[in-house]
Every structure is written in C-alpha cells, then in structure tokens.
Protein backbone atom coordinates (compact mmCIF):
# COMPACT_ATOMS: atom_id res chain seq x y z
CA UNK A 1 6.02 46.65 -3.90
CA UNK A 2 8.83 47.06 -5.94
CA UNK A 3 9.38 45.36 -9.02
CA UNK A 4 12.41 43.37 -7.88
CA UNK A 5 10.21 42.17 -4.72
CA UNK A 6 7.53 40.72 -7.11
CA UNK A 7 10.13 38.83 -9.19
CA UNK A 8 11.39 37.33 -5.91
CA UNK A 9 7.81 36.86 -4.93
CA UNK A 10 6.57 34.88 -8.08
CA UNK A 11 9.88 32.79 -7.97
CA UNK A 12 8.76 31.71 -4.49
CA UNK A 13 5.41 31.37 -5.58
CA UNK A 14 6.70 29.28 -8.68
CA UNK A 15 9.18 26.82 -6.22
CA UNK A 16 5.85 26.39 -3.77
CA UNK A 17 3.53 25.29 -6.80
CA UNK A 18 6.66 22.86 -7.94
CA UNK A 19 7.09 21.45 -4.54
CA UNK A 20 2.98 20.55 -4.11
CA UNK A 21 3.18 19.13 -7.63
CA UNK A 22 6.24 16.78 -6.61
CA UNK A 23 4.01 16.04 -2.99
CA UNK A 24 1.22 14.88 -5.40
CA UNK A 25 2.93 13.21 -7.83
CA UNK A 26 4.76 11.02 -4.73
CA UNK A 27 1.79 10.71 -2.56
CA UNK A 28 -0.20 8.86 -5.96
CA UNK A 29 3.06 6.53 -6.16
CA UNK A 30 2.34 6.14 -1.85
CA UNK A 31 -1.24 5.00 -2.12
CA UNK A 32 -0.86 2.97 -4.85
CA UNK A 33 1.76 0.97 -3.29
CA UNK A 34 -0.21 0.99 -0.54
CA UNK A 35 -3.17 -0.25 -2.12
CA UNK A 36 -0.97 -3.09 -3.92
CA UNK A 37 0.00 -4.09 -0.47
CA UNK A 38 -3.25 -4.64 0.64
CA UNK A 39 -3.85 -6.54 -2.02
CA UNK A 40 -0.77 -8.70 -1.46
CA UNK A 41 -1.61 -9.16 1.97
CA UNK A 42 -5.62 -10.09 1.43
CA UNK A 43 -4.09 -12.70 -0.87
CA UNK A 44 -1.53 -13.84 1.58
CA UNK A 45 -4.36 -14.09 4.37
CA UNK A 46 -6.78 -16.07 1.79
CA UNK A 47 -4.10 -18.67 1.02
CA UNK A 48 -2.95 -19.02 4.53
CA UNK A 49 -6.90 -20.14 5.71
CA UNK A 50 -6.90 -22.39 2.57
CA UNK A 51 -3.56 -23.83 4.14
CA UNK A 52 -5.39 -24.00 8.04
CA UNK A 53 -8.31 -25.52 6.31
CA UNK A 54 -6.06 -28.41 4.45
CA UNK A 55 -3.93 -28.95 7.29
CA UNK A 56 -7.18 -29.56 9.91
CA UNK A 57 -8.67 -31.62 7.38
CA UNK A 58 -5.62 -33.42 7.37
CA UNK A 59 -5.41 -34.25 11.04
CA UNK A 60 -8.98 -35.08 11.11
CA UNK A 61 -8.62 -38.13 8.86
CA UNK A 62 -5.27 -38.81 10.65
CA UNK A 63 -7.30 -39.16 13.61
CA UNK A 64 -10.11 -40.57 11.95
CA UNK A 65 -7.88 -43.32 10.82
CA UNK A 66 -5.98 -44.29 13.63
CA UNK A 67 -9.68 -44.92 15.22
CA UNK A 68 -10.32 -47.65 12.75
C-alpha cells in the first residue's frame, strides 16, 4: 500500500475508534437513565399499593360503621 493509502486508512481507523468511544460514552448516559427510571417507577408502584392499602382500609371502616 502506498503511503498516502495508509494515511487515509489510519484516519478512518482514527474516526471508527472516535465514533465507538462517543457509542459508549452515550450508551452509559442510556442505562443509567434507564436504571433511574426503574427506580422511579418501583417507587411509584410502592406508593401507589400504600395508597390501595389506605383507601380499602378506608372503605372497610366506612362499611364497618354504617353497620353499627
């Protein structure tokens, strides 16, 4: 090969390395949002059963005291 045809080579070479490092950096930022979503949404599912759990209690003394 040519000297000129290696220089074009490497510069390829160098742009392909670049581009996997930006695809790594972004797909870290990707799973950690994802991961912080997960969270959000295991916290959103907790307090929603709390709230199921308060609001059944709730009818069940409603009931209980219109029996009485």
């Amino acid at each position: 090969m040519e000297d000129v045809d290696l220089q074009a080579l490497a510069a390829k070479l160098d742009l392909l390395i670049q581009r996997v490092e930006q695809l790594k950096t972004h797909n870290r930022l990707l799973l950690a949002s994802e991961k912080a979503w997960r969270e959000e949404r295991s916290q959103l599912i907790e307090k929603n059963e709390m709230a199921r759990h308060k609001v059944e209690s709730m009818i069940s003394r409603l009931k209980a005291l219109e029996q009485d």
